[in-house]
C-alpha atoms as a PDB file:
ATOM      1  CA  UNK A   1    -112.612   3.397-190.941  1.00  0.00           C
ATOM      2  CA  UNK A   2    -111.679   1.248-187.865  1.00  0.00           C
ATOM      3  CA  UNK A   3    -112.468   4.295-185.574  1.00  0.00           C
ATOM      4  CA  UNK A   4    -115.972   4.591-187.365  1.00  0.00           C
ATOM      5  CA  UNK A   5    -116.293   0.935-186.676  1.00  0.00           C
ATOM      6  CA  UNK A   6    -115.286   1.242-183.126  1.00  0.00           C
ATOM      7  CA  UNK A   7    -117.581   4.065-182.635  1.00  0.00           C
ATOM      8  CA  UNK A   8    -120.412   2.049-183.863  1.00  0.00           C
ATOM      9  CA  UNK A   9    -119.791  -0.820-181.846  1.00  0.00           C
ATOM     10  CA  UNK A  10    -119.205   1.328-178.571  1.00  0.00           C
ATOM     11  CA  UNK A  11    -122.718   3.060-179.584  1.00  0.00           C
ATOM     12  CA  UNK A  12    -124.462   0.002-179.656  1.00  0.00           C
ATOM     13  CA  UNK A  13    -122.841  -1.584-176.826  1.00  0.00           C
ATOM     14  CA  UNK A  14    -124.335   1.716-174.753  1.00  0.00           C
ATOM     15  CA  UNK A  15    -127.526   1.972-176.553  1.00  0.00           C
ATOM     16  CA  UNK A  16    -128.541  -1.307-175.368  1.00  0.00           C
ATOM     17  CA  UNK A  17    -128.363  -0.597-171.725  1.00  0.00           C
ATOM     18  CA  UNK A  18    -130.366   2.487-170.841  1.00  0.00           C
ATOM     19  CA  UNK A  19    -128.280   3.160-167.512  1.00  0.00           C
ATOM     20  CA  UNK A  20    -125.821   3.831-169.646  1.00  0.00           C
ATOM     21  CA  UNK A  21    -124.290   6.864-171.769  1.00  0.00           C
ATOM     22  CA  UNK A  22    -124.769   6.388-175.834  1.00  0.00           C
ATOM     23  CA  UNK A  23    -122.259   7.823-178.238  1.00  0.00           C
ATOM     24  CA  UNK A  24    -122.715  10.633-180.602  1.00  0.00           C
ATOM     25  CA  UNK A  25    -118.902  11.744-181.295  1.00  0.00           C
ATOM     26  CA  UNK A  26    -115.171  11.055-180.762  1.00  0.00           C
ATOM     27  CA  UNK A  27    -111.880  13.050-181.520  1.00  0.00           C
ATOM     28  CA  UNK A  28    -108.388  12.292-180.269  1.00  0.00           C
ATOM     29  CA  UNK A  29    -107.392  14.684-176.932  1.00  0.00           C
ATOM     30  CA  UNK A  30    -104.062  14.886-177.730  1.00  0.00           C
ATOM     31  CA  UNK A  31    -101.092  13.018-179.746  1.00  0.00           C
ATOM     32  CA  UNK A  32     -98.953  12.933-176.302  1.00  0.00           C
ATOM     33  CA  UNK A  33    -101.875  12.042-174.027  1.00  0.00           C
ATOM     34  CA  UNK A  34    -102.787   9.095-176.205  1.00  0.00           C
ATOM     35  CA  UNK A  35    -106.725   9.497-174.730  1.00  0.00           C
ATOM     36  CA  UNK A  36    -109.553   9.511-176.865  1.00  0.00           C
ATOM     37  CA  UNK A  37    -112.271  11.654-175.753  1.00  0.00           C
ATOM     38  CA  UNK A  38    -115.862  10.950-176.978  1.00  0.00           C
ATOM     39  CA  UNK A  39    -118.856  13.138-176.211  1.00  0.00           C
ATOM     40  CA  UNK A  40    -121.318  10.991-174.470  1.00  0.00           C
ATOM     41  CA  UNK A  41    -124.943  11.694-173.676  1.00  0.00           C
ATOM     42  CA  UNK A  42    -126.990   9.976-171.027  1.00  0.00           C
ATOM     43  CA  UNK A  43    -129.850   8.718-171.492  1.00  0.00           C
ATOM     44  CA  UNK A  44    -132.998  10.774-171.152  1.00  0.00           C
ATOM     45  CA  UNK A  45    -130.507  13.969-170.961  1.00  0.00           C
ATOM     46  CA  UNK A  46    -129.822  16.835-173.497  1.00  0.00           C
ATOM     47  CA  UNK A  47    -126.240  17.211-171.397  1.00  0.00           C
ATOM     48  CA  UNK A  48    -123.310  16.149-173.130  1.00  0.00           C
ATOM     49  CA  UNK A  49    -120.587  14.408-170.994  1.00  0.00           C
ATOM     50  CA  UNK A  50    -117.091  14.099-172.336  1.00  0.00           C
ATOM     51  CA  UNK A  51    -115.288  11.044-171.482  1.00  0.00           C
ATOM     52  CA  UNK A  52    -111.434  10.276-172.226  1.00  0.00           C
ATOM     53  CA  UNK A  53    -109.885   7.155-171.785  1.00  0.00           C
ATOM     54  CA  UNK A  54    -107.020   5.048-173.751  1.00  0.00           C
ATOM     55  CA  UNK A  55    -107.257   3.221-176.719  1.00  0.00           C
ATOM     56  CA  UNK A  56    -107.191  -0.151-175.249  1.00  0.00           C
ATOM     57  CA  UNK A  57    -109.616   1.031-172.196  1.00  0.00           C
ATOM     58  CA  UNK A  58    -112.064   1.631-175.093  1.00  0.00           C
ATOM     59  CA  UNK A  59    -111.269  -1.950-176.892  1.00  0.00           C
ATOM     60  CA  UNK A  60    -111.701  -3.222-173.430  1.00  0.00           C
ATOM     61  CA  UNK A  61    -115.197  -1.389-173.444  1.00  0.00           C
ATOM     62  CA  UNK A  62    -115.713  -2.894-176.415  1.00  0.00           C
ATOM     63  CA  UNK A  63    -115.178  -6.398-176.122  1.00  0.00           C
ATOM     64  CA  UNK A  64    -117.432  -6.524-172.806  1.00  0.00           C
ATOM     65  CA  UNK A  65    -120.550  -4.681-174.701  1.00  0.00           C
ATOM     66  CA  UNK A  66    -119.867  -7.618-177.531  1.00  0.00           C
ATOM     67  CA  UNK A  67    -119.436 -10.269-174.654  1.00  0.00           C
ATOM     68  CA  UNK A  68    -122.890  -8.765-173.098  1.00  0.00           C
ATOM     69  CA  UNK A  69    -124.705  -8.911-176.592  1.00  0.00           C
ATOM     70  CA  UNK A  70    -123.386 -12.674-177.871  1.00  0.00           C
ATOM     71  CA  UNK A  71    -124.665 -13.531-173.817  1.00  0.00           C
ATOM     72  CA  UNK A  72    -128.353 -11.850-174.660  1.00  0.00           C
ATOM     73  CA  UNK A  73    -128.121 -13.555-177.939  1.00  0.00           C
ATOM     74  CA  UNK A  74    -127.182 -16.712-176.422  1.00  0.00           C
ATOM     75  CA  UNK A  75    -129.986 -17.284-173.684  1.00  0.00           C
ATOM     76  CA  UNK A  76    -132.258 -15.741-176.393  1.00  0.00           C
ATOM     77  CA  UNK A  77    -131.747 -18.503-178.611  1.00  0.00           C
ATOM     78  CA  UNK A  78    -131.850 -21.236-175.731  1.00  0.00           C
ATOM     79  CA  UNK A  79    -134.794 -19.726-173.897  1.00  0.00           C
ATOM     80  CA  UNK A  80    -137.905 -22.324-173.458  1.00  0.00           C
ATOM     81  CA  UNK A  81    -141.756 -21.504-171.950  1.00  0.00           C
ATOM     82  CA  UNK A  82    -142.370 -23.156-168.583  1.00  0.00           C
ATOM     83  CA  UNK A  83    -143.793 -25.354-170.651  1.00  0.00           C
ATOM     84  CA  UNK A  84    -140.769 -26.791-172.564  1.00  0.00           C
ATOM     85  CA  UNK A  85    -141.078 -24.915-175.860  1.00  0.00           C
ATOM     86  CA  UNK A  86    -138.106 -23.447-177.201  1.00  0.00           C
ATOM     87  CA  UNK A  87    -137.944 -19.259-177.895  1.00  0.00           C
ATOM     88  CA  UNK A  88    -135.429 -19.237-180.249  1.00  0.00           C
ATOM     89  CA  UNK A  89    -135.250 -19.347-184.142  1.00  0.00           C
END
């Protein structure tokens, strides 16, 4: 379950910024490597890219796409017109 959730947060965290790969699978490489490999896809390409990394590189990954989204959400909410009016909710 907490790799599903991990997936799904490291696929949103690349779906929002189109430079970016997004994330369509994961497996473990090995149990001695400790690496987590997840087949990655760039966007606008139809070639897969694996990419390996650690556990905690991936957490790492993880936490900056959340830092990046609660930023977005954050100006989003305090965002005003030139003419004073506030964006947000």
């Amino acid at each position: 379950m907490r790799i599903l959730m991990m997936a799904a947060a490291t696929a949103t965290l690349l779906a929002a910024c189109a430079s970016e790969p997004a994330t369509d699978g994961t497996k473990v490489a090995s149990a001695e490597s400790g690496k987590i490999c997840k087949s990655t896809t760039a966007t606008g390409s139809n070639m897969p890219t694996r990419v390996c990394s650690t556990k905690a590189e991936w957490d790492k990954l993880d936490k900056q796409g959340q830092r990046g989204v609660d930023d977005f959400e954050s100006a989003k909410e305090t965002a005003t017109t030139p003419g004073g009016v506030l964006l947000g909710n």
